[in-house]
C-alpha atoms as a PDB file:
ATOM      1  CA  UNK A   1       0.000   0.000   0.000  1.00  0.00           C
ATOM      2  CA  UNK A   2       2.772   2.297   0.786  1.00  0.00           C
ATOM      3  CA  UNK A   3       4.355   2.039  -2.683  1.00  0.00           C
ATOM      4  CA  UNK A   4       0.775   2.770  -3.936  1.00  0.00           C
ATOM      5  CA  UNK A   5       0.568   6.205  -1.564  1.00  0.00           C
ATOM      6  CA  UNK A   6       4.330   6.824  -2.849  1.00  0.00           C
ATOM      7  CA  UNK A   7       3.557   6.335  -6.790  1.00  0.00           C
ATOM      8  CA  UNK A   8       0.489   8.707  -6.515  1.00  0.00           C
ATOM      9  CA  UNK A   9       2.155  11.057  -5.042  1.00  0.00           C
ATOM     10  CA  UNK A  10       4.838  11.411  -6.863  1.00  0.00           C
ATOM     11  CA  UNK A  11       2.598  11.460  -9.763  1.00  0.00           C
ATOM     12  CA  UNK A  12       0.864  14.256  -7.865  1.00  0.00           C
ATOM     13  CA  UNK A  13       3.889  16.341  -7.793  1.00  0.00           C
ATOM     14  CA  UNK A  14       4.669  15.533 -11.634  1.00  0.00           C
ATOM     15  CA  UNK A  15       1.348  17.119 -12.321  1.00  0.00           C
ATOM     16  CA  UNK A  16       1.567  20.251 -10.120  1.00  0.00           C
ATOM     17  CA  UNK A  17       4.910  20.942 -11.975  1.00  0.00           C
ATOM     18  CA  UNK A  18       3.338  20.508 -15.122  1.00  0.00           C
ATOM     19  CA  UNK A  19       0.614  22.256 -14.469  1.00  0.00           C
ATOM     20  CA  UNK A  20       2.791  25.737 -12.940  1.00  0.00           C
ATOM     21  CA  UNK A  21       4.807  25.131 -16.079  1.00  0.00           C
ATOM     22  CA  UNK A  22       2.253  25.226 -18.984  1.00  0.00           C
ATOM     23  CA  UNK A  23       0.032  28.084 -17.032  1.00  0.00           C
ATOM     24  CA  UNK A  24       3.111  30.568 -16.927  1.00  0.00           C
ATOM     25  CA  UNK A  25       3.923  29.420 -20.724  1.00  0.00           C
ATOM     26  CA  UNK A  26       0.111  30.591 -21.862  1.00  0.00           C
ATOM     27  CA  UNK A  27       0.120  33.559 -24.314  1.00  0.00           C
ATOM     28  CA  UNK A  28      -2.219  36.681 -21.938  1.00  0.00           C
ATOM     29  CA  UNK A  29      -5.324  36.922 -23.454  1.00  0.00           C
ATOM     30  CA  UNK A  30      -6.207  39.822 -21.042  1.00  0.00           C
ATOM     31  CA  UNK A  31     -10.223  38.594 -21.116  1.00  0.00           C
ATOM     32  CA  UNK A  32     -10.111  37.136 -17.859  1.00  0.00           C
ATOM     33  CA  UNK A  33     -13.757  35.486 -15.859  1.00  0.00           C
ATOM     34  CA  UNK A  34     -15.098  38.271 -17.791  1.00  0.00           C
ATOM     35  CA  UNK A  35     -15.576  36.026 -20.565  1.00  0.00           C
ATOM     36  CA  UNK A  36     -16.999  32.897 -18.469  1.00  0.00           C
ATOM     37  CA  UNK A  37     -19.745  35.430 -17.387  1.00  0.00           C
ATOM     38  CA  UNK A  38     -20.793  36.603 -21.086  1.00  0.00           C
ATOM     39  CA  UNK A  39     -18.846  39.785 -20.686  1.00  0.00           C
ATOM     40  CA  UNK A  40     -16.066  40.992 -22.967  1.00  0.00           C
ATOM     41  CA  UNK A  41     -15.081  38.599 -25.831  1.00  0.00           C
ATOM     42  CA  UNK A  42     -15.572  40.652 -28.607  1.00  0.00           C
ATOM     43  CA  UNK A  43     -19.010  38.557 -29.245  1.00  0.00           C
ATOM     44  CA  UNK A  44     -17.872  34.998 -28.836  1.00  0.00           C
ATOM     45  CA  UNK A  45     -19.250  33.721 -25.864  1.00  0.00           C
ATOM     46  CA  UNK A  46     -17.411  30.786 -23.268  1.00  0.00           C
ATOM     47  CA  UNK A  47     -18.907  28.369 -25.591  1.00  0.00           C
ATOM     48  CA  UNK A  48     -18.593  29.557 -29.107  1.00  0.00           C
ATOM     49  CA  UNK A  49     -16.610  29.565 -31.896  1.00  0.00           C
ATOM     50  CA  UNK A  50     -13.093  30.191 -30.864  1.00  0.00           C
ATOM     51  CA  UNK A  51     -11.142  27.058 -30.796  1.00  0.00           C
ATOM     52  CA  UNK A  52      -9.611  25.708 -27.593  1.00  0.00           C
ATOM     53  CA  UNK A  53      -5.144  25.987 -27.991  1.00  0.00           C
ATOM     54  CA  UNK A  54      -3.775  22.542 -27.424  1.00  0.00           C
ATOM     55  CA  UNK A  55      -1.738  24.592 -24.216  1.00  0.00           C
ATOM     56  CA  UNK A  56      -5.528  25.264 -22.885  1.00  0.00           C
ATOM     57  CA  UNK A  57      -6.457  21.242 -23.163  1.00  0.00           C
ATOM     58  CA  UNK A  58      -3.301  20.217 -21.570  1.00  0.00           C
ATOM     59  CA  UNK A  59      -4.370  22.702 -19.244  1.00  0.00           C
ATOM     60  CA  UNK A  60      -7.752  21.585 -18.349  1.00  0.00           C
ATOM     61  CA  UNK A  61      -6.538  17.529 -18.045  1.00  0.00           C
ATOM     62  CA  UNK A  62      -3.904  18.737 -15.718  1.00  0.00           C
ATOM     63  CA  UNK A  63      -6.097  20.705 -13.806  1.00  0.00           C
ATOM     64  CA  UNK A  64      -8.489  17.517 -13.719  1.00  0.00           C
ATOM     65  CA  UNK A  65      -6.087  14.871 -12.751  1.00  0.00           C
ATOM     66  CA  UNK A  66      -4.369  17.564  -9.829  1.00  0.00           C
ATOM     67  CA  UNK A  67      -8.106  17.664  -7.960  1.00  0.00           C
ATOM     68  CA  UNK A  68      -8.662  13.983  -8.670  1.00  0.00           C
ATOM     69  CA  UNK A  69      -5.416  13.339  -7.585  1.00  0.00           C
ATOM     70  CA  UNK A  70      -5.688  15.365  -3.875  1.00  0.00           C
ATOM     71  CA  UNK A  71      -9.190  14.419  -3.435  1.00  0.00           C
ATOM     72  CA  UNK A  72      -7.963  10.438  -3.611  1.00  0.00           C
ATOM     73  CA  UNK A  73      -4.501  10.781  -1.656  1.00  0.00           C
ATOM     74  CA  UNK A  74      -6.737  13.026   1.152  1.00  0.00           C
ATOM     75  CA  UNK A  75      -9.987  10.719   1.421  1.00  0.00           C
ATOM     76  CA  UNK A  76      -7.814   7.056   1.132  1.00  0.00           C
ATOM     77  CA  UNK A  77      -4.661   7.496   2.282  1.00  0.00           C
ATOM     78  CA  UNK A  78      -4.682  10.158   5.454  1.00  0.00           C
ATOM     79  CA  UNK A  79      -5.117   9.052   8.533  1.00  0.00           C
ATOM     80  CA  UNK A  80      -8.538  10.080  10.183  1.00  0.00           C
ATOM     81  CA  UNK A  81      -8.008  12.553  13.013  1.00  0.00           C
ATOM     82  CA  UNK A  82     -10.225  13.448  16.476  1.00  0.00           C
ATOM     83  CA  UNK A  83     -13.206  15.582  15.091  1.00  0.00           C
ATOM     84  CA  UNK A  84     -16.749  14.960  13.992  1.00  0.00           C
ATOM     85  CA  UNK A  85     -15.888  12.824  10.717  1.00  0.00           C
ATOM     86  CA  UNK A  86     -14.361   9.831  12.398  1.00  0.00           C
ATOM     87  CA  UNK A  87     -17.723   9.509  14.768  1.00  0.00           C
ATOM     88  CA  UNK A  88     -15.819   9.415  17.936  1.00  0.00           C
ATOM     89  CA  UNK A  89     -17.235  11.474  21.023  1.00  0.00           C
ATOM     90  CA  UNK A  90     -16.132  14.083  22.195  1.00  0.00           C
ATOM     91  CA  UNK A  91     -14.706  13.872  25.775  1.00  0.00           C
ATOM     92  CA  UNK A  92     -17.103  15.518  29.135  1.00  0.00           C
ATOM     93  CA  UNK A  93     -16.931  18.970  29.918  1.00  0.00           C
ATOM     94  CA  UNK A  94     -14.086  19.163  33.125  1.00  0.00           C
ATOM     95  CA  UNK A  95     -16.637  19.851  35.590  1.00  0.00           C
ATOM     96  CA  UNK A  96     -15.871  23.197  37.749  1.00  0.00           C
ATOM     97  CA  UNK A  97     -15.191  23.295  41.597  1.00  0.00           C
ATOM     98  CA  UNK A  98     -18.382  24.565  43.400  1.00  0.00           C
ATOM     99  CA  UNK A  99     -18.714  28.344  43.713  1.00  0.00           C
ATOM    100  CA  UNK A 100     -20.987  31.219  43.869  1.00  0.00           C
ATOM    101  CA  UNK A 101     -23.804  31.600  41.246  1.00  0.00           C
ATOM    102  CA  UNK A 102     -22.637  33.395  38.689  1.00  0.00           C
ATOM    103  CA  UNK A 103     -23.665  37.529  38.709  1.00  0.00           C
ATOM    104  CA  UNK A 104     -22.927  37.000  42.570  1.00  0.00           C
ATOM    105  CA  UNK A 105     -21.354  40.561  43.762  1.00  0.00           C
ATOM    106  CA  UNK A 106     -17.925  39.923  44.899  1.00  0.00           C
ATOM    107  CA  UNK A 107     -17.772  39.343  49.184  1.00  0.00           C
ATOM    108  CA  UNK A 108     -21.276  37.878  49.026  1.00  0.00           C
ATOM    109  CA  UNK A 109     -22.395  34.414  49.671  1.00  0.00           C
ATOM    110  CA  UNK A 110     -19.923  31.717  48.317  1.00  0.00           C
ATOM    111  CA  UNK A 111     -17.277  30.629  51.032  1.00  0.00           C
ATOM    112  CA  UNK A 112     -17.925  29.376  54.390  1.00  0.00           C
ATOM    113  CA  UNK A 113     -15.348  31.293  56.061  1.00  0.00           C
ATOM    114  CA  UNK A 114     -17.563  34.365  55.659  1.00  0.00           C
ATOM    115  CA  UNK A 115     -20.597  33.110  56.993  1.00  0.00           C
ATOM    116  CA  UNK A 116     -18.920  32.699  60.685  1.00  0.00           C
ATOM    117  CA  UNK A 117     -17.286  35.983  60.847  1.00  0.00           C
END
């Protein structure tokens, strides 16, 4: 299993170098979300007619396999901590040493040495 965790994961970090490498190597196209969101574009919409660069494909597959890739290493291979996911309980409250009811003005009511005085 542990050559399994290894492979992946240095697949994983093949594929975040790749993917660094060919998004700093894309021309600017200076269109930005605004195109996603039917804005900008000279007319062509997310959709349309412009064709898709081969650096944009390589691109998207990289992107696909990198959030594949962490989801699988983080849901199969970590090992499950304290919390509300692994269904353990949580421990008791620590239970505090008797005292005066809380809003009590300071001097009143509360320790014994007090009351005989």
């Amino acid at each position: 299993m542990s050559f399994v965790v290894g492979f992946l994961s240095f697949v994983f970090a093949v594929d975040c170098a790749l993917l660094i490498g060919i998004v700093l190597l894309q021309p600017h196209q200076g269109e930005g979300l605004a195109v996603a969101f039917g804005g900008g574009g000279g007319g062509d919409s997310f959709f349309g007619t412009k064709a898709i660069s081969a650096a944009a494909r390589i691109t998207v597959i990289l992107a696909a396999v990198f959030i594949g890739l962490a989801l699988f290493l983080n849901m199969k291979f970590m090992r499950p901590q304290h919390g509300l996911m692994t269904g353990e309980k949580t421990p008791n409250k620590i239970e505090q040493p008797p005292g005066p009811p809380p809003g009590t003005p300071p001097g009143e009511g509360g320790s014994d040495k007090e009351a005989g005085s």
